[in-house]
Protein backbone atom coordinates (compact mmCIF):
# COMPACT_ATOMS: atom_id res chain seq x y z
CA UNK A 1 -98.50 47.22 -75.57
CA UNK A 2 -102.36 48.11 -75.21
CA UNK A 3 -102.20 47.03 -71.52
CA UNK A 4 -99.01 48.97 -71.10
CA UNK A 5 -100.56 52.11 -72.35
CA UNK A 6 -103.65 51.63 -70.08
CA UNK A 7 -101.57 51.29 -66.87
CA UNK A 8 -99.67 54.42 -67.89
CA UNK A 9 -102.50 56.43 -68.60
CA UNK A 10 -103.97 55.33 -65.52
CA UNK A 11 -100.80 55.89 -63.67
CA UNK A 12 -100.79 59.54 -64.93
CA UNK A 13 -104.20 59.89 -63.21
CA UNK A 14 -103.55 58.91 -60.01
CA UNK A 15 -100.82 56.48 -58.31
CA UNK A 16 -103.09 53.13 -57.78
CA UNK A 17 -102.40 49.07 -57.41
CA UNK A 18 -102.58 46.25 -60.13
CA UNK A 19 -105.64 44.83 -58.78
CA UNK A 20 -107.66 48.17 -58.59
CA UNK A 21 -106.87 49.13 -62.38
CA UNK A 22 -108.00 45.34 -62.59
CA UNK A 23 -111.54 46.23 -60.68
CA UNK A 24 -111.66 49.23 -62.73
CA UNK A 25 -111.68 47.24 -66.09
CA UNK A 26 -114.37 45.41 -65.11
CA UNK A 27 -116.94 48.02 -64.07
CA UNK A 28 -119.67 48.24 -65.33
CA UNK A 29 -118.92 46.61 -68.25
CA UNK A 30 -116.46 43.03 -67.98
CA UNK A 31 -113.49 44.32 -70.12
CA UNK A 32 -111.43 42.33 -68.27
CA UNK A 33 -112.98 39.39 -69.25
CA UNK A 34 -113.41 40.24 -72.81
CA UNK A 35 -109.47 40.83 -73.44
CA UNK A 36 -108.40 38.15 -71.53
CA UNK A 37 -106.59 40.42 -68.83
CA UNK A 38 -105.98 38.38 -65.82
CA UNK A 39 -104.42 39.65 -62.65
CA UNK A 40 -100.83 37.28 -63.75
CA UNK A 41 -101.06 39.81 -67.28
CA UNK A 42 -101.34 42.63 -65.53
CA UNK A 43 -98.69 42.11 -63.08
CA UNK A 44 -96.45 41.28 -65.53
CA UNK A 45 -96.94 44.36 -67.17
CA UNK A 46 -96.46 46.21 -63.83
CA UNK A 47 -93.35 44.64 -63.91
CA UNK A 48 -91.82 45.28 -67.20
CA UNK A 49 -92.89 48.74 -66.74
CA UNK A 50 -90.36 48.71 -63.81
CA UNK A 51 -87.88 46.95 -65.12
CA UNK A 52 -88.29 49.85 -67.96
CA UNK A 53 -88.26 52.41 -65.54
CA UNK A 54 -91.59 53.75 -66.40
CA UNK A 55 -92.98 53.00 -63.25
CA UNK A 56 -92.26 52.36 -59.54
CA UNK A 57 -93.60 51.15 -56.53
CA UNK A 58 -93.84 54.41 -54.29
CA UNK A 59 -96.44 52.75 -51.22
CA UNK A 60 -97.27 49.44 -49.93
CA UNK A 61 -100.96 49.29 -47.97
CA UNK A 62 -101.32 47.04 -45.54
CA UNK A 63 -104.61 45.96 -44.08
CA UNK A 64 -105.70 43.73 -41.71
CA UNK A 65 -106.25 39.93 -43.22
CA UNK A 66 -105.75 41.27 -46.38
CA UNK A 67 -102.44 40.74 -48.57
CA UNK A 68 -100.25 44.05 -49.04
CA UNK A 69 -101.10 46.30 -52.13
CA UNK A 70 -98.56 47.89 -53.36
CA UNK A 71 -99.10 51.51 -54.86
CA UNK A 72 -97.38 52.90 -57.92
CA UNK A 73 -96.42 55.59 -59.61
CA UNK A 74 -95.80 56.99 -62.92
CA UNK A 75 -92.15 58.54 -63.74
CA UNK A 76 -91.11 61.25 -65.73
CA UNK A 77 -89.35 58.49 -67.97
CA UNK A 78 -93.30 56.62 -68.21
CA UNK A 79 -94.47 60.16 -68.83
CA UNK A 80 -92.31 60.67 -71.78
CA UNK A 81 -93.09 57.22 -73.08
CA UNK A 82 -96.53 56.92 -73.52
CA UNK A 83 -96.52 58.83 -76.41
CA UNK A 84 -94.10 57.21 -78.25
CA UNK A 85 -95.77 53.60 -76.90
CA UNK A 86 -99.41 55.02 -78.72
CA UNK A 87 -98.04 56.12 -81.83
CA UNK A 88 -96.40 52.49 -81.64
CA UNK A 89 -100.00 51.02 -81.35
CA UNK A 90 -101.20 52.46 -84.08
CA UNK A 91 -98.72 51.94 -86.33
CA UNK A 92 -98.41 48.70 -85.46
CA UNK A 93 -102.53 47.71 -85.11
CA UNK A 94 -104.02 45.50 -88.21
CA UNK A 95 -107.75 46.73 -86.96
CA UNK A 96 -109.45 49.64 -85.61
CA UNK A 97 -110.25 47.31 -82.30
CA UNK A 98 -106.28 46.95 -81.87
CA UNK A 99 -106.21 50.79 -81.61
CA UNK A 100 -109.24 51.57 -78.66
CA UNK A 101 -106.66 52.31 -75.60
CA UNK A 102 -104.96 54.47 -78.18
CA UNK A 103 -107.83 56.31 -79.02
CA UNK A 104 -109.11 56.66 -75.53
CA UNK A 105 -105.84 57.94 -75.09
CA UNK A 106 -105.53 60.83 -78.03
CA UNK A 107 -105.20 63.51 -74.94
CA UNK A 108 -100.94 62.48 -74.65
CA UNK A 109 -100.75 62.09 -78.58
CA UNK A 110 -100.02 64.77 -81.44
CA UNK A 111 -103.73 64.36 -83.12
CA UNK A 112 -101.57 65.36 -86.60
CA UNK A 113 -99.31 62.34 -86.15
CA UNK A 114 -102.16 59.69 -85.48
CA UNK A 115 -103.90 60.92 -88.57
CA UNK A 116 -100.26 60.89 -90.41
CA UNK A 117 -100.04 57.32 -89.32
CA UNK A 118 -103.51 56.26 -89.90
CA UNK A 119 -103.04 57.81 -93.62
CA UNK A 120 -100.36 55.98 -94.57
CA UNK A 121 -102.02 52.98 -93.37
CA UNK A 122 -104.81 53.67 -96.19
CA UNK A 123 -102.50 54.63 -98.59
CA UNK A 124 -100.61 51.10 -97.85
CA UNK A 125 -103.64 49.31 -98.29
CA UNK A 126 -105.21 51.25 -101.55
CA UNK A 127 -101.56 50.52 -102.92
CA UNK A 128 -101.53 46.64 -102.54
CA UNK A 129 -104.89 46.35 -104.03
CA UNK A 130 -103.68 47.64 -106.77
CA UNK A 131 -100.92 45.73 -107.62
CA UNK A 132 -103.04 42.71 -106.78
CA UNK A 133 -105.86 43.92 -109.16
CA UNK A 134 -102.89 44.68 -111.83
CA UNK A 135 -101.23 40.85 -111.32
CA UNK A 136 -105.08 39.87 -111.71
CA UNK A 137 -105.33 41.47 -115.02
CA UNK A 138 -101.93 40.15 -116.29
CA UNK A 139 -103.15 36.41 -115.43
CA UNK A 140 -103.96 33.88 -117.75
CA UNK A 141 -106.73 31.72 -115.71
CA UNK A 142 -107.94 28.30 -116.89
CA UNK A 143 -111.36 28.27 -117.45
CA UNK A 144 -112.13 25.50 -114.54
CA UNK A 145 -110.76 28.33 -111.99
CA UNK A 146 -111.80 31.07 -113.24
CA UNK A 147 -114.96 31.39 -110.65
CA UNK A 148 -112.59 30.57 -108.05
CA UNK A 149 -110.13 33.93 -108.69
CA UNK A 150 -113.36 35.90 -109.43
CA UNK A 151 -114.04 34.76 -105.47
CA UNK A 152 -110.89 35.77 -104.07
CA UNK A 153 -110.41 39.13 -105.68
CA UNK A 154 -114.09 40.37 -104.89
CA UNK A 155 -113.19 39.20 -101.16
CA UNK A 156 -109.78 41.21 -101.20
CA UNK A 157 -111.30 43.77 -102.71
CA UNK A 158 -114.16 43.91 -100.70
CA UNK A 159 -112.35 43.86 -97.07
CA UNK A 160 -109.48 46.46 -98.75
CA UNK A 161 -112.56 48.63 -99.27
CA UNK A 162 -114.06 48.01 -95.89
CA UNK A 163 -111.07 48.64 -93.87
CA UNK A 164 -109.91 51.80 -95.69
CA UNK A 165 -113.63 53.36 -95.11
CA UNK A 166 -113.62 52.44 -91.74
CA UNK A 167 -109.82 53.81 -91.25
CA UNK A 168 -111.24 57.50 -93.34
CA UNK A 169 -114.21 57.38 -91.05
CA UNK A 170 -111.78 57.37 -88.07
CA UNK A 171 -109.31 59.69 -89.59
CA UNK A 172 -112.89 62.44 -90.43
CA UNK A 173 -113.57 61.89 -86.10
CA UNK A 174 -110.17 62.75 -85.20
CA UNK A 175 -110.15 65.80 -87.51
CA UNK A 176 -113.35 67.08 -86.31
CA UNK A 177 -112.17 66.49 -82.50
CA UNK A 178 -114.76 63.43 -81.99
CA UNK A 179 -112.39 61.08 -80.39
C-alpha cells in the first residue's frame, strides 16, 4: 500500500519510469535499501496500479544500448484514489513508521479525517488497557506467579502508554500544520 501511495504521489508530480522513482528513493539517503524496495517490488506495483487503472504507460524512451523505459502517468481514476489508499494506511498502520508516506503525503488527505482516524486509534488502545487492567484486578494469582503478571501488565501498560503519547504527539503536529 505504502509503495502504492508513493508511486501515485509521485505520478501526480510528474509522469516518470519505475527505475527513476527507484533512483529517487535512494538519494541521498538509501531508502530503498532500508524498506527492502527492489526494482521486481516496484514493478509489480507499477503493474497492479495498471491493472487497477490508476496508472498507464503513456511513453516508452528508447536510448541507444540502453533497455526501453517506459513512462507513466497518473489517471483521473489514480487521482481519485490516493486519498482513499492514505486514509487506508493509516487506518490500517500498527506504528507511526507504517504511516511516513502517508504523512509525507497529508497535501491529498482531509487533515480532519487523519486526525479522526488517528483518534480512534488512541481511543482503541486506552480502551483495551482497560479491560486488561480490569481482568487483572478480577484475577486470583498464585503467589509463585505473581511477579510474573506484575511483569506483563507494567510492559502492556507501559507500550499502551508509549504508543498513545506518541500517536497525541502526532495528532498536536497535524493540528498545528507541522506535518
Amino acid at each position: 500500500m505504502a509503495i502504492q501511495i508513493f508511486i501515485l504521489s509521485k505520478l501526480i508530480e510528474e509522469n516518470t519510469y519505475p527505475y527513476k522513482l527507484k533512483k529517487q528513493l535512494s538519494d541521498p539517503i538509501p531508502l530503498d535499501q532500508l524498506a527492502g524496495l527492489t526494482e521486481s517490488k516496484l514493478y509489480y506495483h507499477f503493474e497492479s496500479l495498471m491493472k487497477q487503472g490508476l496508472v498507464e504507460p503513456v511513453e516508452i524512451i528508447r536510448e541507444e544500448h540502453r533497455p526501453d523505459k517506459q513512462v507513466f502517468a497518473i489517471t483521473e481514476k489514480g487521482r481519485q484514489a490516493l486519498p482513499g489508499k492514505i486514509y487506508t494506511l493509516f487506518e490500517k498502520a500498527d506504528a507511526i513508521s507504517d504511516m511516513f508516506v502517508g504523512l509525507a503525503n497529508m497535501k491529498y488527505v482531509e487533515r480532519e479525517k487523519v486526525i479522526d482516524i488517528l483518534k480512534k486509534k488512541v481511543k482503541k488502545i486506552t480502551d483495551r488497557l482497560e479491560k486488561i487492567m480490569d481482568l487483572e484486578n478480577g484475577l486470583e494469582v498464585d503467589k509463585d506467579k505473581e511477579k510474573f503478571i506484575e511483569f506483563i501488565n507494567e510492559y502492556i501498560s507501559a507500550k499502551a502508554n508509549q504508543k498513545t503519547y506518541w500517536l497525541e504527539q502526532l495528532i498536536k503536529r497535524i493540528e498545528l500544520d507541522e506535518i
